[in-house]
Structures are given as structure tokens and as C-alpha cells.
N, C-alpha and C. Protein backbone atom coordinates (compact mmCIF):
# COMPACT_ATOMS: atom_id res chain seq x y z
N UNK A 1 59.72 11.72 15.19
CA UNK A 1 58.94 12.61 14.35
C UNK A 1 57.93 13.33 15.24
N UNK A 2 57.92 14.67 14.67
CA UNK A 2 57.01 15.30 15.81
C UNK A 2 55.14 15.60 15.36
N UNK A 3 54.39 15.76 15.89
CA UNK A 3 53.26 15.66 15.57
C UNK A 3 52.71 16.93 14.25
N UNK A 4 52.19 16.80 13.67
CA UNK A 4 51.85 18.05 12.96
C UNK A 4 51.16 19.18 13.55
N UNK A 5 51.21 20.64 12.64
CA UNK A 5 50.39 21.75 13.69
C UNK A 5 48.83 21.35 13.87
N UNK A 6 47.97 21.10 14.56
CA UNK A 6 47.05 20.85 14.82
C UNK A 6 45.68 21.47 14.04
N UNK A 7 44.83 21.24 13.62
CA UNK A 7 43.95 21.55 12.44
C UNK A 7 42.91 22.21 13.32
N UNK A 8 41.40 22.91 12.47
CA UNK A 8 41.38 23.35 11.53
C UNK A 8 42.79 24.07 11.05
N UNK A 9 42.97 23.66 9.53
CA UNK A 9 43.79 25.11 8.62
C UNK A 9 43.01 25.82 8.33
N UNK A 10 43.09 26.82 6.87
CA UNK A 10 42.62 27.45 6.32
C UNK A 10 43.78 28.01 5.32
N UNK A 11 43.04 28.92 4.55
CA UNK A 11 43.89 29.01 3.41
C UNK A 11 43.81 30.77 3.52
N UNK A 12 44.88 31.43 3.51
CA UNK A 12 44.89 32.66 3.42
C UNK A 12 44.82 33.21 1.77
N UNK A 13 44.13 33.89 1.50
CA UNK A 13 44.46 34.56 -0.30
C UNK A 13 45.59 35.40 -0.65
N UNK A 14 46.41 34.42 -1.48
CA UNK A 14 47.20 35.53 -1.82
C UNK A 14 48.28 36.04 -0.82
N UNK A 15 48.16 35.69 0.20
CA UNK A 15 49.44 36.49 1.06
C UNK A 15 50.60 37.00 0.31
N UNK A 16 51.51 37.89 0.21
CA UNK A 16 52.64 38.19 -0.18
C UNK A 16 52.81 37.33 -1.79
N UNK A 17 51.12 37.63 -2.15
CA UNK A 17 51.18 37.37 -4.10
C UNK A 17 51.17 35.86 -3.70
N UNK A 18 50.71 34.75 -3.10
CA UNK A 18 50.71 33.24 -2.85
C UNK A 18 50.09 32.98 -1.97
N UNK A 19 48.81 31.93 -2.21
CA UNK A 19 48.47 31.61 -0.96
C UNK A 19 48.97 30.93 -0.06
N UNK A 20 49.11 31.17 1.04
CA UNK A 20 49.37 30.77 2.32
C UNK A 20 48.68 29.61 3.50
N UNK A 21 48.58 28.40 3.41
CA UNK A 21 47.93 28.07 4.66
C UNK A 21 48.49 27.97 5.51
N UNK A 22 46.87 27.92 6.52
CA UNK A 22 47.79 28.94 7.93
C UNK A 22 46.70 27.74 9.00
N UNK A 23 47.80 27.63 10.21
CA UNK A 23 46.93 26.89 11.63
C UNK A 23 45.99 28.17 11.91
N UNK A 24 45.12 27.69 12.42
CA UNK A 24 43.92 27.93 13.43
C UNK A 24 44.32 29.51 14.15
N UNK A 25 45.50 29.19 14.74
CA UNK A 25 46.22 30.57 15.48
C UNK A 25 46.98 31.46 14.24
N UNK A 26 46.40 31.21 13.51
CA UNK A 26 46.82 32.53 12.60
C UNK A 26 48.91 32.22 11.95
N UNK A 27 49.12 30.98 12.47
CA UNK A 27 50.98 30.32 11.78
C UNK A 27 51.28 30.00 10.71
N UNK A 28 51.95 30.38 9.76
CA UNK A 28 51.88 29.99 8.49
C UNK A 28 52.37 28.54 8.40
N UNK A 29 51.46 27.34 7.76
CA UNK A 29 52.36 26.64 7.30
C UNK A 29 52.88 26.27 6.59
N UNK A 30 52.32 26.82 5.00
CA UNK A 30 52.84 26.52 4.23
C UNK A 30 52.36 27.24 3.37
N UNK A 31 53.29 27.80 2.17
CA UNK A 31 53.42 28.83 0.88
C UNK A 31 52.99 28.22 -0.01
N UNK A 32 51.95 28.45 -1.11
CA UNK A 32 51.67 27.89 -2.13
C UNK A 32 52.48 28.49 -3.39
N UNK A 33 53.11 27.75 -4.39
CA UNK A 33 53.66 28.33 -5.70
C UNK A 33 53.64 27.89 -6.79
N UNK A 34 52.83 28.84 -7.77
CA UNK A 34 52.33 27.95 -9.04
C UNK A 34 53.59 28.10 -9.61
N UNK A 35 52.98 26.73 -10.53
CA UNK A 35 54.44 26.25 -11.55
C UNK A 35 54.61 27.10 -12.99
N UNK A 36 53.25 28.01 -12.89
CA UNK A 36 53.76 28.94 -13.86
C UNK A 36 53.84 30.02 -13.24
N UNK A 37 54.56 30.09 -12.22
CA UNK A 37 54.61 31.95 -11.57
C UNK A 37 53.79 32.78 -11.68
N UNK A 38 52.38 32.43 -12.19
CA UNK A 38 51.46 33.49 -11.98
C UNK A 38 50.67 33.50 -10.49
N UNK A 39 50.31 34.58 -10.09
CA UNK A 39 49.95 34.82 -8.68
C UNK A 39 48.60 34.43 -8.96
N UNK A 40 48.23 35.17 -9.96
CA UNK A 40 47.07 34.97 -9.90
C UNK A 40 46.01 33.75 -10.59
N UNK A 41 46.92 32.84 -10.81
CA UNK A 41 46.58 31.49 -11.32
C UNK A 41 45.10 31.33 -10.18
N UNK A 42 43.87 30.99 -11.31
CA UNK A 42 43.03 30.00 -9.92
C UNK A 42 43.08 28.33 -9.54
N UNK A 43 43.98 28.19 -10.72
CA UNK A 43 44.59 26.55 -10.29
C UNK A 43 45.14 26.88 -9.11
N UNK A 44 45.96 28.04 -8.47
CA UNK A 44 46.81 27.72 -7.24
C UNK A 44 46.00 27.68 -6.03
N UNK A 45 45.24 28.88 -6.20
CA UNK A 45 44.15 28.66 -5.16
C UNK A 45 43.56 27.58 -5.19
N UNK A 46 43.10 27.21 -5.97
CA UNK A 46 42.25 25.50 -6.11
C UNK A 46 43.18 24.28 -5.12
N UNK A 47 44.67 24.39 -5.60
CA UNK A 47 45.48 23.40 -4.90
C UNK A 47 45.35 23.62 -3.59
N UNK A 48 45.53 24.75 -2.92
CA UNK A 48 45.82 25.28 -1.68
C UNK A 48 44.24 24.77 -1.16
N UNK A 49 43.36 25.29 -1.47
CA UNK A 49 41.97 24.49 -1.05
C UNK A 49 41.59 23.14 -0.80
N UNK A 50 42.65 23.01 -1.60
CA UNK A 50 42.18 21.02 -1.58
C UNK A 50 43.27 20.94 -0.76
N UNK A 51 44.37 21.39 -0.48
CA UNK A 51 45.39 20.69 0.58
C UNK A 51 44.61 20.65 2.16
N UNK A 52 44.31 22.04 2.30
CA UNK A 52 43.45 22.52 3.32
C UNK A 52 42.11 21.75 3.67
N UNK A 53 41.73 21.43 2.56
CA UNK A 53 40.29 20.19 2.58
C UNK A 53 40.63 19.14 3.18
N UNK A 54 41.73 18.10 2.69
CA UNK A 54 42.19 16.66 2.75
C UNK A 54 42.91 16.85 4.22
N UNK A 55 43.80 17.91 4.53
CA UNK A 55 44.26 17.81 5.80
C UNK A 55 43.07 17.72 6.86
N UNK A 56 42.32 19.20 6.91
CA UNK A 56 41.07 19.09 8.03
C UNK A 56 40.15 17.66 8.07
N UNK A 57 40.37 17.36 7.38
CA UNK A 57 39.42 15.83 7.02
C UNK A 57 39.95 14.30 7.24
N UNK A 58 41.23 14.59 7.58
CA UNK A 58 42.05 13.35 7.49
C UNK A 58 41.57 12.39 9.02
N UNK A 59 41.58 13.39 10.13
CA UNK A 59 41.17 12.82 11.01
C UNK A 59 39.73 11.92 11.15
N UNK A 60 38.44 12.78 10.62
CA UNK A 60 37.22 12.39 10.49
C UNK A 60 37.67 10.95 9.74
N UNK A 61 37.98 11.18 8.96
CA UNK A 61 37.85 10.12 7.90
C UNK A 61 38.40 8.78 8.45
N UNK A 62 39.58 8.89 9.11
CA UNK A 62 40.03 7.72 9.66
C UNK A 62 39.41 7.17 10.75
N UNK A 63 38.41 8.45 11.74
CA UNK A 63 37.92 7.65 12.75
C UNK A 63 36.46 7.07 12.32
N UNK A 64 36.14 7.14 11.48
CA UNK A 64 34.58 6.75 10.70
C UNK A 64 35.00 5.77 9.86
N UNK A 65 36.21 5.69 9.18
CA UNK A 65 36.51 4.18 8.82
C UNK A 65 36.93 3.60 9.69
N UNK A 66 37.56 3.09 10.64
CA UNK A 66 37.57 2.69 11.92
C UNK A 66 36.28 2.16 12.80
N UNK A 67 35.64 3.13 13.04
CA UNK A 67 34.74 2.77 13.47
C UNK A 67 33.72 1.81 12.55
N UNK A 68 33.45 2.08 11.16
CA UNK A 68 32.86 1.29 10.37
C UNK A 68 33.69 -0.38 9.96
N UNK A 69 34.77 -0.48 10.47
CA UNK A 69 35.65 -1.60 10.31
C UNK A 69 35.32 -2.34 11.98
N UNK A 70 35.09 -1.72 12.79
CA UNK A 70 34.96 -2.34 14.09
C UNK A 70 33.71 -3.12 14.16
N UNK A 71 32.86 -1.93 12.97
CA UNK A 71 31.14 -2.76 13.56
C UNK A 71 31.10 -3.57 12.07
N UNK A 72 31.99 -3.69 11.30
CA UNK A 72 31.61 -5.01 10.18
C UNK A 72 32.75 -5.63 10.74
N UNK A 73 33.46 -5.52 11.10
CA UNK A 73 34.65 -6.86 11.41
C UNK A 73 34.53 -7.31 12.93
N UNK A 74 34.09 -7.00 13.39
CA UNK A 74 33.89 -7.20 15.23
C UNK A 74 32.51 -7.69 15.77
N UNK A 75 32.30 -7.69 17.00
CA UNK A 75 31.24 -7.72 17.95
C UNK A 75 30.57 -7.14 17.99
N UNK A 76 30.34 -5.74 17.17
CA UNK A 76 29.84 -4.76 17.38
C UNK A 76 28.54 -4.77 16.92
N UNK A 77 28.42 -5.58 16.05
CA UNK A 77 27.27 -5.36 15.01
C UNK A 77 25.55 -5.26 15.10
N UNK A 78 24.89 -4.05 15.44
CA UNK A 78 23.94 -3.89 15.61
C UNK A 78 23.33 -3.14 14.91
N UNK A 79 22.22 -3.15 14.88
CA UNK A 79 21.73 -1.83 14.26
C UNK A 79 22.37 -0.23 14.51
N UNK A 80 22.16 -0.59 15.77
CA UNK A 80 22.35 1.06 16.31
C UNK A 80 24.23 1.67 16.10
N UNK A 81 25.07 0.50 16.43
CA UNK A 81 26.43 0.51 16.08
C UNK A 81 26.62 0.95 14.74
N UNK A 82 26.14 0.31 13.87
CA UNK A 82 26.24 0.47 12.25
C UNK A 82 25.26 1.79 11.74
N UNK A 83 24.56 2.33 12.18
CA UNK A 83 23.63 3.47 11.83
C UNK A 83 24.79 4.61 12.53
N UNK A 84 25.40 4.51 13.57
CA UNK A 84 26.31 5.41 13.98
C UNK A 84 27.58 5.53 13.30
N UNK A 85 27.71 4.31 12.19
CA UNK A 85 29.71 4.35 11.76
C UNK A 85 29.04 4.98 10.01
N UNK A 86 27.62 4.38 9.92
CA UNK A 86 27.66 5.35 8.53
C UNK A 86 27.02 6.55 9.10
N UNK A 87 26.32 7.00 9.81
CA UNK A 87 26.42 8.74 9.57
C UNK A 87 27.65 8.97 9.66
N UNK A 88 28.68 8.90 10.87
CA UNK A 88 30.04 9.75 10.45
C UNK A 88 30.79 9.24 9.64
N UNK A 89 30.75 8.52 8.79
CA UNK A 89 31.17 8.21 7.61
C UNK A 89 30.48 9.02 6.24
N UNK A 90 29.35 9.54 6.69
CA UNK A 90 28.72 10.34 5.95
C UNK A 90 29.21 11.71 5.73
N UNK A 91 29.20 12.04 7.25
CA UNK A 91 29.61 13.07 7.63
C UNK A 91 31.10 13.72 7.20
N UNK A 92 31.72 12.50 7.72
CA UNK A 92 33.61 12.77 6.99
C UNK A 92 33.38 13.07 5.72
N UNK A 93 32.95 11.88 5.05
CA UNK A 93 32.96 11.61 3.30
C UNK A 93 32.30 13.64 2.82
N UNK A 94 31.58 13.91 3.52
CA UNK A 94 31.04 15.45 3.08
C UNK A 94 32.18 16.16 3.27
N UNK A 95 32.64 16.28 4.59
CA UNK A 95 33.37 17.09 4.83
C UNK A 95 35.13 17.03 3.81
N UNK A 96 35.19 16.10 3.44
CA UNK A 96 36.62 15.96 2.65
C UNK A 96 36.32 16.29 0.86
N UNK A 97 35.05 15.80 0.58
CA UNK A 97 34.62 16.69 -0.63
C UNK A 97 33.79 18.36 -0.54
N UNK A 98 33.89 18.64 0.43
CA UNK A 98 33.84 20.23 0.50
C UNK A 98 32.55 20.67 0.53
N UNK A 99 31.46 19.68 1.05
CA UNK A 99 30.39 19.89 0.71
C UNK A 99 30.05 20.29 2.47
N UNK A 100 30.28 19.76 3.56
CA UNK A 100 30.24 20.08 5.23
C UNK A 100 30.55 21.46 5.49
């Protein structure tokens, strides 16, 4: 299996009546299509936003749970260790609800 296109995405509007997300370098990867054929549905845009959200975020998120699993399950445990796995746990958790 080969690796995925590499993130940030983004979501193009509407391209060719559907939104489009697209890699970083401007590649499409994928066509959005509402299930009621309207283009201009804002449910579709909404989906395409949240795909685009959860992908860019997937990484953060796993290395801030990770890291927050190392300093409660491990050696790690200090103040300063644990003040560092919840900010970027903070930080992810923002960034995957759309608020970063």
C-alpha cells in the first residue's frame, strides 16, 4: 500500500459544479457528490470541509495522543512532560474541530 498524498488539503468550491479537494500542490484528490445532485447543496460543502478537517488533523492527533500515552503509561512522568502532551493535545483537539 502506498502512502497517501501528503497534507495540508484544502477544499476547492465548486470546481466543475462539486467540490473538489485538492493536495497542497494544487492535485485533485477527490470529487465531492451530493446524494441529491444538487451543486449547490451546503451539506456538500459541509462534508468536503469536514473530510479536509479530519484528514489535516489526523497526524496531530495521533502524535499528541501518543505522546500523552507515553507520559501516563511510561517513565516519563513529570510535570514538564505532561504540560507538553496536553498543550498539543490541545492544540490537535482545536485543530480537528476547526477552531486552529
Amino acid at each position: 500500500m502506498s502512502a497517501h498524498t501528503p497534507t495540508p488539503w484544502y477544499v476547492q468550491p465548486f470546481a466543475r459544479g462539486m467540490p473538489e479537494i485538492r493536495a497542497a500542490n494544487g492535485a485533485e484528490i477527490a470529487e465531492i457528490f451530493p446524494f441529491n445532485f444538487d451543486a449547490d447543496d451546503p451539506q456538500t460543502m459541509a462534508n468536503a470541509r469536514y473530510i479536509v478537517r479530519a484528514c489535516n488533523a489526523h497526524d496531530e492527533l495521533v502524535a499528541a495522543l501518543e505522546s500523552a500515552m507515553a507520559v501516563l503509561c511510561g517513565d516519563e512522568m513529570n510535570k514538564s512532560s505532561l504540560i507538553k502532551a496536553l498543550t498539543e493535545g490541545r492544540a490537535a483537539l482545536a485543530k480537528a474541530k476547526g477552531e486552529a
